[in-house]
Protein backbone atom coordinates (compact mmCIF):
# COMPACT_ATOMS: atom_id res chain seq x y z
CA UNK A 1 7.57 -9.99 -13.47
CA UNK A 2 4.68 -9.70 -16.23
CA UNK A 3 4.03 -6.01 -17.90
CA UNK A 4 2.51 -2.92 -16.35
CA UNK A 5 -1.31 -4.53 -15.19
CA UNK A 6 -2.46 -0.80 -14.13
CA UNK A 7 -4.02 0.06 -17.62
CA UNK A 8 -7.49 1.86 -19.24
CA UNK A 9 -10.04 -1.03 -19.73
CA UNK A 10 -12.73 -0.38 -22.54
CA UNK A 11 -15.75 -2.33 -22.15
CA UNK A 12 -18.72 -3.37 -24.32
CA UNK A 13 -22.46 -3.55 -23.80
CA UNK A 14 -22.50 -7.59 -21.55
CA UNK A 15 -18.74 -8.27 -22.06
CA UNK A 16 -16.72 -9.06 -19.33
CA UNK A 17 -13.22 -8.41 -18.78
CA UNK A 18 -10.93 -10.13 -16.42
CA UNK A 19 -7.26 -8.70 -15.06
CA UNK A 20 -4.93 -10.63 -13.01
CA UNK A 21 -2.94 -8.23 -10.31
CA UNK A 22 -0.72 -9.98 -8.23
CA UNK A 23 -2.97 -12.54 -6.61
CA UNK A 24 -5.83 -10.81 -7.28
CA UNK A 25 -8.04 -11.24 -10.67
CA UNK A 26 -10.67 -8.68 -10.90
CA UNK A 27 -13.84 -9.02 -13.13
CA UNK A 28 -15.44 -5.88 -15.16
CA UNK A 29 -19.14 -6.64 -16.73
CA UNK A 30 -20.74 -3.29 -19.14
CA UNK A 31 -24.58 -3.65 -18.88
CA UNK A 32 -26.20 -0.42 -19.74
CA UNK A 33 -24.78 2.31 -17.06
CA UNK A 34 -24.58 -0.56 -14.36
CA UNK A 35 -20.56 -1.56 -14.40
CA UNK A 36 -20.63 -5.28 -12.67
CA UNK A 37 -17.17 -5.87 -10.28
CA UNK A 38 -16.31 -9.47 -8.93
CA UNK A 39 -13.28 -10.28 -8.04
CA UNK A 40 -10.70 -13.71 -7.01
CA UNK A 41 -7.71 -14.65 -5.54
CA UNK A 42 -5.33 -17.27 -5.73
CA UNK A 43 -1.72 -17.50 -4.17
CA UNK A 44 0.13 -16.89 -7.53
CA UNK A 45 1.37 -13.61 -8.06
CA UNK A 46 1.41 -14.02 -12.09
CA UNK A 47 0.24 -15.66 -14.93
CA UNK A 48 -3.17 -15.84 -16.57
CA UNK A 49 -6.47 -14.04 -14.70
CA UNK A 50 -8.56 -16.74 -13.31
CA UNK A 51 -11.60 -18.55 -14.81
CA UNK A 52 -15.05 -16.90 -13.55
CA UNK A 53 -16.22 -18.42 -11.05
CA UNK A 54 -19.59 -20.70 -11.90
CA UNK A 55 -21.99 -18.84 -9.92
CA UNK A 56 -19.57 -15.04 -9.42
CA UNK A 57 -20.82 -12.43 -6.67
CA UNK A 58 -21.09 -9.57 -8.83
CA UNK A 59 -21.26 -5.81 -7.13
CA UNK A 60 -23.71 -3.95 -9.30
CA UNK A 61 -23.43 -0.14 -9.55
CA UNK A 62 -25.72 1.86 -11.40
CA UNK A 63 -23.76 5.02 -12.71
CA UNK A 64 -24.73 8.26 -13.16
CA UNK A 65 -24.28 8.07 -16.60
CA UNK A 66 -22.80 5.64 -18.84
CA UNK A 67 -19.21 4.80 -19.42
CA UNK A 68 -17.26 2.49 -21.79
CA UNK A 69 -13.65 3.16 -20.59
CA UNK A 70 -12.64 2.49 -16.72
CA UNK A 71 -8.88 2.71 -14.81
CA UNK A 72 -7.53 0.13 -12.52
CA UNK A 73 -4.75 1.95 -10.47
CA UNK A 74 -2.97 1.21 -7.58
CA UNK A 75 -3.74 2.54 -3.96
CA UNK A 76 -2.68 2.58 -0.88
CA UNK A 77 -4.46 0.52 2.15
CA UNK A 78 -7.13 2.89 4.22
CA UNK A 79 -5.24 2.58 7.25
CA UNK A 80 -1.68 2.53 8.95
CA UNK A 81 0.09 -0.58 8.26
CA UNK A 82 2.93 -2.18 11.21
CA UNK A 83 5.90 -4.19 9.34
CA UNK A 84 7.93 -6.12 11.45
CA UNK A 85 11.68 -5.53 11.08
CA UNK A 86 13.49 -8.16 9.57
CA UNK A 87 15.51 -8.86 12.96
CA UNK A 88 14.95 -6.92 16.32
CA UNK A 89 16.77 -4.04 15.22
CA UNK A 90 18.97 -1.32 17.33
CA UNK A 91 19.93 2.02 15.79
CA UNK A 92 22.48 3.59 18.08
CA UNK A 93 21.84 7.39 18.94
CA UNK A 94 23.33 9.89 16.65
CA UNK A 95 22.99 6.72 13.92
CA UNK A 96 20.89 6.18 10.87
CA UNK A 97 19.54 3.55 8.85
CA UNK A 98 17.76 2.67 5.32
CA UNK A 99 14.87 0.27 4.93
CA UNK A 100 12.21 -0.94 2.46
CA UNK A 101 9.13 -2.34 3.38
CA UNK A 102 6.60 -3.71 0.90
CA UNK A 103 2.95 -2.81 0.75
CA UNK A 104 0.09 -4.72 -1.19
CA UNK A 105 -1.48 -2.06 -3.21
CA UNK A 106 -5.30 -1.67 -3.26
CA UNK A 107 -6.82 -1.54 -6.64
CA UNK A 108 -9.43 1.59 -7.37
CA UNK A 109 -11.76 1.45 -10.17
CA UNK A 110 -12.70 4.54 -11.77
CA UNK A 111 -14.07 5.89 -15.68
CA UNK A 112 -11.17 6.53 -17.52
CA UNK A 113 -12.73 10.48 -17.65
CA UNK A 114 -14.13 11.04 -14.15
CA UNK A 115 -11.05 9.54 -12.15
CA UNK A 116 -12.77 11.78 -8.93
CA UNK A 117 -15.46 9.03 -9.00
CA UNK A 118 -13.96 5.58 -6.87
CA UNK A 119 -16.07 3.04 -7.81
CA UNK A 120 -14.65 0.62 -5.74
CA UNK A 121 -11.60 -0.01 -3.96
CA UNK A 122 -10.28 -3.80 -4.02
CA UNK A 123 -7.16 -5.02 -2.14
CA UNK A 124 -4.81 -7.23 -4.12
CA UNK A 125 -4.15 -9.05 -0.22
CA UNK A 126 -6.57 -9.46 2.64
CA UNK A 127 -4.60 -8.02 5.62
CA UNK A 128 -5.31 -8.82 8.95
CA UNK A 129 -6.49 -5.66 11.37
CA UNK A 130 -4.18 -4.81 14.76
CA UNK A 131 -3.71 -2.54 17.36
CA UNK A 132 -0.51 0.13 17.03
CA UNK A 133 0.11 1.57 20.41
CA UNK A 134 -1.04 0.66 24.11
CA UNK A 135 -3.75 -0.55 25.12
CA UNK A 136 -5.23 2.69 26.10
CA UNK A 137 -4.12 4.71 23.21
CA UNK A 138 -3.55 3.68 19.42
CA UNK A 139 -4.97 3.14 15.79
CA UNK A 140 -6.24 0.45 14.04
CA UNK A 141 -4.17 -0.60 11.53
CA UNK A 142 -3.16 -3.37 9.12
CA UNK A 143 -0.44 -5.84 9.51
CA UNK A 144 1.82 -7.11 7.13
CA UNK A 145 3.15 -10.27 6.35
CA UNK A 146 6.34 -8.82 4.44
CA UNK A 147 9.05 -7.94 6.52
CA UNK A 148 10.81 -4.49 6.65
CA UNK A 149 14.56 -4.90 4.96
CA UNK A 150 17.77 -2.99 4.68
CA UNK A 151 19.01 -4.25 1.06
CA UNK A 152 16.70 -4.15 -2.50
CA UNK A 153 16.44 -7.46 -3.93
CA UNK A 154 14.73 -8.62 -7.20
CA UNK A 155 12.64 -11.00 -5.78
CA UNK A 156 11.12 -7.87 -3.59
CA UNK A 157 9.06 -6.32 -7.28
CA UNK A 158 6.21 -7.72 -7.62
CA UNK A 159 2.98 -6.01 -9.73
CA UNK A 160 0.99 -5.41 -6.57
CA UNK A 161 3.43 -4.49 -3.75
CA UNK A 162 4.41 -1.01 -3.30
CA UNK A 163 8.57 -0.47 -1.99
CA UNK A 164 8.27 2.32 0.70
CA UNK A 165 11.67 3.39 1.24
CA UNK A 166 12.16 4.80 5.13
CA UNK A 167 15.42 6.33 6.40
CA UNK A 168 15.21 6.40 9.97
CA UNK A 169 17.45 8.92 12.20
CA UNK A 170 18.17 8.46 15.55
CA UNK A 171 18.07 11.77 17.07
CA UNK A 172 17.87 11.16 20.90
CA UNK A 173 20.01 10.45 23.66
CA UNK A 174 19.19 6.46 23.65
CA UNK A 175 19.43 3.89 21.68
CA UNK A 176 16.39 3.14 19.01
CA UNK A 177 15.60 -0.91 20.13
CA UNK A 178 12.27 -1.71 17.66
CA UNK A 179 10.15 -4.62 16.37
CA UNK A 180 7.90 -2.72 14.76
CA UNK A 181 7.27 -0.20 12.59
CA UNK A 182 3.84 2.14 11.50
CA UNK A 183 3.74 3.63 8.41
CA UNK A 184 0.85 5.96 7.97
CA UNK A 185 0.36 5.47 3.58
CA UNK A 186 -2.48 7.58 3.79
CA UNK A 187 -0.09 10.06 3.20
CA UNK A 188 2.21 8.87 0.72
CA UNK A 189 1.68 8.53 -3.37
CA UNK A 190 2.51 5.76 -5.50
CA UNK A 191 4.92 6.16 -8.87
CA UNK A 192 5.86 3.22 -11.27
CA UNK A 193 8.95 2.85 -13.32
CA UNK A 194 9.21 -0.35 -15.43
CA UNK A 195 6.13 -1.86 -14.04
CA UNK A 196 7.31 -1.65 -10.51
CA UNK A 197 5.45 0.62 -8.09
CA UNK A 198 7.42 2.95 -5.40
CA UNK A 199 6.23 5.13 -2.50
CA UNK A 200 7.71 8.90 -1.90
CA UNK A 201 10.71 8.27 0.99
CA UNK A 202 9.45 8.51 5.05
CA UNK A 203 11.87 9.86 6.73
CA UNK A 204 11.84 9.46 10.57
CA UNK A 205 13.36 11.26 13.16
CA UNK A 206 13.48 9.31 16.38
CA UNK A 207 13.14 11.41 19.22
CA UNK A 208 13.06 9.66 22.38
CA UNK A 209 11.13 6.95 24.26
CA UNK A 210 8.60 9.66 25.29
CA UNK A 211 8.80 12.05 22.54
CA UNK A 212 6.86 11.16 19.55
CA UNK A 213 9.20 10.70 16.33
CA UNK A 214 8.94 13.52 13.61
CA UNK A 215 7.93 11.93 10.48
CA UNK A 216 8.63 13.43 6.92
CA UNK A 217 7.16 12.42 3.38
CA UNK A 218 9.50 14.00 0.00
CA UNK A 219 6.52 14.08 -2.01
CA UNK A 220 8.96 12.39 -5.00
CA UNK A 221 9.85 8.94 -6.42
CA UNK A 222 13.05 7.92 -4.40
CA UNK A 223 16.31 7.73 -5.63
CA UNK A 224 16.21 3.56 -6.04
CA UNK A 225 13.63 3.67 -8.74
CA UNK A 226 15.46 5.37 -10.95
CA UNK A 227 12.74 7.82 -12.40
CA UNK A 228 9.31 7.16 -13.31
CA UNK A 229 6.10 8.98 -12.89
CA UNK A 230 3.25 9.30 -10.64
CA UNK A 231 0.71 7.18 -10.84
CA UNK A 232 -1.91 8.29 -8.13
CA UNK A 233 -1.94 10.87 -5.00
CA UNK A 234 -2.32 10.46 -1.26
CA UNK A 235 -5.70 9.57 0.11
CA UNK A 236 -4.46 12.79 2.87
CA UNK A 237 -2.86 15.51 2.23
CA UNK A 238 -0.83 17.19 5.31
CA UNK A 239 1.43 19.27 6.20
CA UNK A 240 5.38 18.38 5.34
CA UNK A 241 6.47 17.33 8.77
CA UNK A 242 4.42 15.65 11.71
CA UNK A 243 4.60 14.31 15.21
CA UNK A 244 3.34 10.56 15.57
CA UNK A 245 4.18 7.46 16.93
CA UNK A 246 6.45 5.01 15.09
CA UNK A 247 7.94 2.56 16.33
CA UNK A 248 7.04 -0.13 18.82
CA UNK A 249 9.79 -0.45 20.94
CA UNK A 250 11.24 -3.59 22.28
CA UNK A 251 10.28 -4.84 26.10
CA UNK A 252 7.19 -2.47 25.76
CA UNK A 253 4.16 -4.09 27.46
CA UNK A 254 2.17 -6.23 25.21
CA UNK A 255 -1.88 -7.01 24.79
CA UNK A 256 -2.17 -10.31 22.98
CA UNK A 257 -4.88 -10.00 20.46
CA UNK A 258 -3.50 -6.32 20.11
């Protein structure tokens, strides 16, 4: 994996910068106190930012005043996300387990000095939209195409994907059978050690098929990234501690499309 690509871009009057994240390659035009955004994708994860395109589809934003220096940094999607687990998974009551699940950051754009101001919000991955829950009840959310998985491997760090560590506790008097899982990353920061970004551990305390299941942020880098620093906050803050639903459980009835 290349070097840190979250950095402090400073731009002249009509020059235009391009920054490859991941898949992504963003574009960053200076004219006056308009800042011009375009973006690309590929399905590379490194290497060089792409040409501009011939004819690019700039986003023009006139400023309220004018700024030379802007921030790319990494953010979480604007809704849930559902990983699938790796297998159909069983945690046996009284039982715990580990897992990591991989996010594709968003990147915001902000001046360098006014980081309240989101100029835009770009994600590195389009994600396809789904329905957590029944059909009567739920959120829209975003689903993944990276698998939840017990063991850290290298292949796993990658400049846009975010490792959300979740230790799941079975604290009910059945078994925990799941395909699914909902991670609400509204909640959760982002840190980066050695160019690889990390979200504070979930930790999820299964309470029964008709219970929802406690769910816990640290607010701190986990253990696995072996320090580092924040890099940017929630999008919510709340409470320590709250009741949602998690999990989709296995032989639940199922709305295709949903």
């Amino acid at each position: 994996m290349s070097g840190n690509p979250w950095s402090e871009i400073i731009l002249k009057d009509d020059e235009i910068s391009a920054h490859r994240i991941g898949p992504l390659t963003v574009y960053l035009k200076k004219v006056l106190n308009e800042l011009w955004i375009g973006s690309a994708r590929d399905d590379k994860n490194d290497g060089d930012p792409l040409p501009l395109p011939e004819k690019p589809d700039w986003n023009r934003l006139a400023l309220p005043e004018e700024f030379s220096t802007f921030s790319l940094t990494p953010v979480f999607p604007d809704r849930p996300v559902v990983a699938d687990s790796e297998f159909h998974y069983r945690i046996l009551k009284n039982s715990g387990a580990r897992i990591y699940t991989r996010i594709p950051a968003f990147v915001r754009i902000v001046p360098a000095d006014k980081p309240d101001l989101v100029l835009a919000e770009i994600p590195t991955v389009i994600l396809s939209e789904t329905w957590f829950g029944i059909f009567t009840e739920g959120e829209l959310s975003y689903a993944l195409s990276t698998t939840a998985r017990r063991k850290l491997v290298q292949e796993m760090y990658e400049p846009h994907m975010v490792i959300c560590p979740v230790q799941i506790e079975n604290k009910s008097d059945e078994d925990l059978r799941f395909e699914k899982l909902c991670l609400r990353v509204e909640r959760l920061s982002v840190y980066i050690n050695d160019g690889v970004l990390w979200a504070d551990e979930t930790s999820v305390m299964y309470n029964g098929r008709e219970i929802n299941s406690d769910v816990k942020t640290t607010g701190t880098i986990p253990p696995e990234a072996g320090g580092g620093a924040i890099i940017t906050s929630p999008r919510e803050t709340v409470k320590s501690t709250v009741a949602t639903r998690t999990f989709k459980l296995l032989k639940e009835l199922h709305f295709p499309g949903f």
